[in-house]
C-alpha atoms as a PDB file:
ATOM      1  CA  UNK A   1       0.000   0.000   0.000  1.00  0.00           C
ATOM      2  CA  UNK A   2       2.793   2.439   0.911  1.00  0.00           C
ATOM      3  CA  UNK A   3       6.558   2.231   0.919  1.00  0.00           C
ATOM      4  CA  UNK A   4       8.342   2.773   3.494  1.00  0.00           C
ATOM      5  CA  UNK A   5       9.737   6.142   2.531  1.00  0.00           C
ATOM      6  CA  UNK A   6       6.571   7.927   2.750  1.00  0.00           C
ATOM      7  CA  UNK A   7       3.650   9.514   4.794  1.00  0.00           C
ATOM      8  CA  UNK A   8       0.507   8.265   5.436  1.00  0.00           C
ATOM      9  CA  UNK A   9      -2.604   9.910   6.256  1.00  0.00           C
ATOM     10  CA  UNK A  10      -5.657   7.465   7.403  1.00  0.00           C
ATOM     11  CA  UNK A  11      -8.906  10.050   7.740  1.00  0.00           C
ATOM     12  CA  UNK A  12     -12.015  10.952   6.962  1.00  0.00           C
ATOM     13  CA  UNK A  13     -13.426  13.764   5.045  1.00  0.00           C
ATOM     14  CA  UNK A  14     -16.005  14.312   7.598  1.00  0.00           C
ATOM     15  CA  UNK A  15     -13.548  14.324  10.846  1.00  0.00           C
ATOM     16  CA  UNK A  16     -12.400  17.942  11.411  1.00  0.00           C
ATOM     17  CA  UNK A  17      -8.751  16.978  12.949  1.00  0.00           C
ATOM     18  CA  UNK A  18      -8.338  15.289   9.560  1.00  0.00           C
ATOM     19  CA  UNK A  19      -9.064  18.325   7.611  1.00  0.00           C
ATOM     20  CA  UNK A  20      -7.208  20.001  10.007  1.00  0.00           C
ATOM     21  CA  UNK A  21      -3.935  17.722   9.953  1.00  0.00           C
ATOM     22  CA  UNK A  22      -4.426  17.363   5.828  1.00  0.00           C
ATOM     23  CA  UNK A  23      -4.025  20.820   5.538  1.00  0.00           C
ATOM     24  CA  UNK A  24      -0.903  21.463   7.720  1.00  0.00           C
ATOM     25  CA  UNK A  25       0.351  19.015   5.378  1.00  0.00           C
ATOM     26  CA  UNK A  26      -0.492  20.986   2.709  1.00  0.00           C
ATOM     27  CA  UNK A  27       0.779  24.410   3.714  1.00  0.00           C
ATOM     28  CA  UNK A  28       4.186  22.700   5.489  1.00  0.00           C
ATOM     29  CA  UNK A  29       4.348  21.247   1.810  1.00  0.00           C
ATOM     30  CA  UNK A  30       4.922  17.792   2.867  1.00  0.00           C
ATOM     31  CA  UNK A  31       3.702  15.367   0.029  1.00  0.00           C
ATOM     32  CA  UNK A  32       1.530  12.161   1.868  1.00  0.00           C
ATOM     33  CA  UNK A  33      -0.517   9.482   1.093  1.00  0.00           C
ATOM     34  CA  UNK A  34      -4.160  10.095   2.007  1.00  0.00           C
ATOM     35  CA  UNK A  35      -6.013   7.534   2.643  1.00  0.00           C
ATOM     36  CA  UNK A  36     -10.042   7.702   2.406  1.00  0.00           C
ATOM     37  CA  UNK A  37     -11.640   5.541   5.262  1.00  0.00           C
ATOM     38  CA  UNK A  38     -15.048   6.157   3.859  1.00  0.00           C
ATOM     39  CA  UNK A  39     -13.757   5.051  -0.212  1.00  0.00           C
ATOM     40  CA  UNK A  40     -12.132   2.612   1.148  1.00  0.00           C
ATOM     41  CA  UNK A  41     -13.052   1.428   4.429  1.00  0.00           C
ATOM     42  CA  UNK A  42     -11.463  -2.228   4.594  1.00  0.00           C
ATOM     43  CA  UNK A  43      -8.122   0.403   5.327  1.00  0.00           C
ATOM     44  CA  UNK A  44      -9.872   1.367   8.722  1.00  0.00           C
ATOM     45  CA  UNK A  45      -8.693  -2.376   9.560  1.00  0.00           C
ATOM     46  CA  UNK A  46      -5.024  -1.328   8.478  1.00  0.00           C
ATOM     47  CA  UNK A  47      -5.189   1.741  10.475  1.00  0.00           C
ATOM     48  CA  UNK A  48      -6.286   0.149  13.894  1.00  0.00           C
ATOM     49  CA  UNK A  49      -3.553  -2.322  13.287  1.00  0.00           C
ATOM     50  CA  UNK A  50      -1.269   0.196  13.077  1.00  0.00           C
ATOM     51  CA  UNK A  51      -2.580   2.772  15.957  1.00  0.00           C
ATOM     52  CA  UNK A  52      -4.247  -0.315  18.106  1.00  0.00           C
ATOM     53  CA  UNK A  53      -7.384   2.371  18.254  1.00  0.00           C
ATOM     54  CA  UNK A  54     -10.159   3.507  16.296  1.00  0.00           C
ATOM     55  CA  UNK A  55      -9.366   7.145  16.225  1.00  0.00           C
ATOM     56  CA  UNK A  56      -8.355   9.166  13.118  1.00  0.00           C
ATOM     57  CA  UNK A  57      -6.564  10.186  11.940  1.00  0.00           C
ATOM     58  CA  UNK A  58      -3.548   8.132  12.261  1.00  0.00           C
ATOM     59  CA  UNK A  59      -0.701   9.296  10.429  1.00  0.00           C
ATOM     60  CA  UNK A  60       1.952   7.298   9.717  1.00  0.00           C
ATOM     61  CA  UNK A  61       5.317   8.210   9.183  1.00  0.00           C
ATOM     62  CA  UNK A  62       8.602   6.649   6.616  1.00  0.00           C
ATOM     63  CA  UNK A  63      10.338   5.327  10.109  1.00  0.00           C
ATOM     64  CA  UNK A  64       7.228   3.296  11.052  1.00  0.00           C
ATOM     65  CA  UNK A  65       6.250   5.902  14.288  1.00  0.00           C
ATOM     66  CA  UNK A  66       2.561   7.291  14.012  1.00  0.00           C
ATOM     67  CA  UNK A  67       0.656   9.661  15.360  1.00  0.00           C
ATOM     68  CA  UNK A  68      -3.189   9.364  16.671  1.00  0.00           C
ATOM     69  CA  UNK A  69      -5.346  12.226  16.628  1.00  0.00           C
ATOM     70  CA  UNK A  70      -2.040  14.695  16.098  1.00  0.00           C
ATOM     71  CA  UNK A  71      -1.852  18.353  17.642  1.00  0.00           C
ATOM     72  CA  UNK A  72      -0.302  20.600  15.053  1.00  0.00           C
ATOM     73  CA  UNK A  73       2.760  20.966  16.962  1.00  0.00           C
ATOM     74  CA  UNK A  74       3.123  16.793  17.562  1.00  0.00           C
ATOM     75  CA  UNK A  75       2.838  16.681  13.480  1.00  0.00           C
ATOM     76  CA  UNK A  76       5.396  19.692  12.877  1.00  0.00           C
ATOM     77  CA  UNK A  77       7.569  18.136  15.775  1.00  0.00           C
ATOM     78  CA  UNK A  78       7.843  15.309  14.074  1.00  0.00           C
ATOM     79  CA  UNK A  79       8.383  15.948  10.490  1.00  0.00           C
ATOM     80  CA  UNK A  80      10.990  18.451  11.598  1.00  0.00           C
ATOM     81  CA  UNK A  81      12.656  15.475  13.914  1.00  0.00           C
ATOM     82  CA  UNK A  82      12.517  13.798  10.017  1.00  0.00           C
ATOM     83  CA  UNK A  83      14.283  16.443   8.509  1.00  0.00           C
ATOM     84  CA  UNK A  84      10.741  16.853   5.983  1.00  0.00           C
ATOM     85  CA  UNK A  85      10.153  20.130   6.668  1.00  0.00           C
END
């Protein structure tokens, strides 16, 4: 589904922090991988694997760490700690 080397965004279009975390994205200029729970909602399995919850979004980042319903600064922490941004 996604190689290693890249960012993952499990969300919703109807869940506000995913709107809110997609966009940070966006403006920080980090590419990612969105994926649609609702298009494609067998992935909702994937992401509680990964997170172990049912919360989104889970973002999931190239060194295998995620995030779970991310602040802004946990996301910007992170990417910088990546050297991404």
């Amino acid at each position: 589904m996604t190689s290693p080397s890249s960012l993952t965004v499990f969300g919703a279009d109807w869940c506000r922090d995913c709107v809110r975390t997609k966009r940070q994205l966006d403006d920080l200029g980090v590419s990612y991988t969105y994926v649609d729970l609702v298009a494609d909602p067998a992935a909702a399995d994937v992401a509680r694997d990964i997170s172990g919850r049912t919360n989104i979004p889970v973002v999931l980042y190239p060194d295998a760490t995620h995030h779970v319903e991310p602040s802004n600064a946990a996301v910007e922490s992170k990417l910088r700690e990546l050297s991404l941004i």
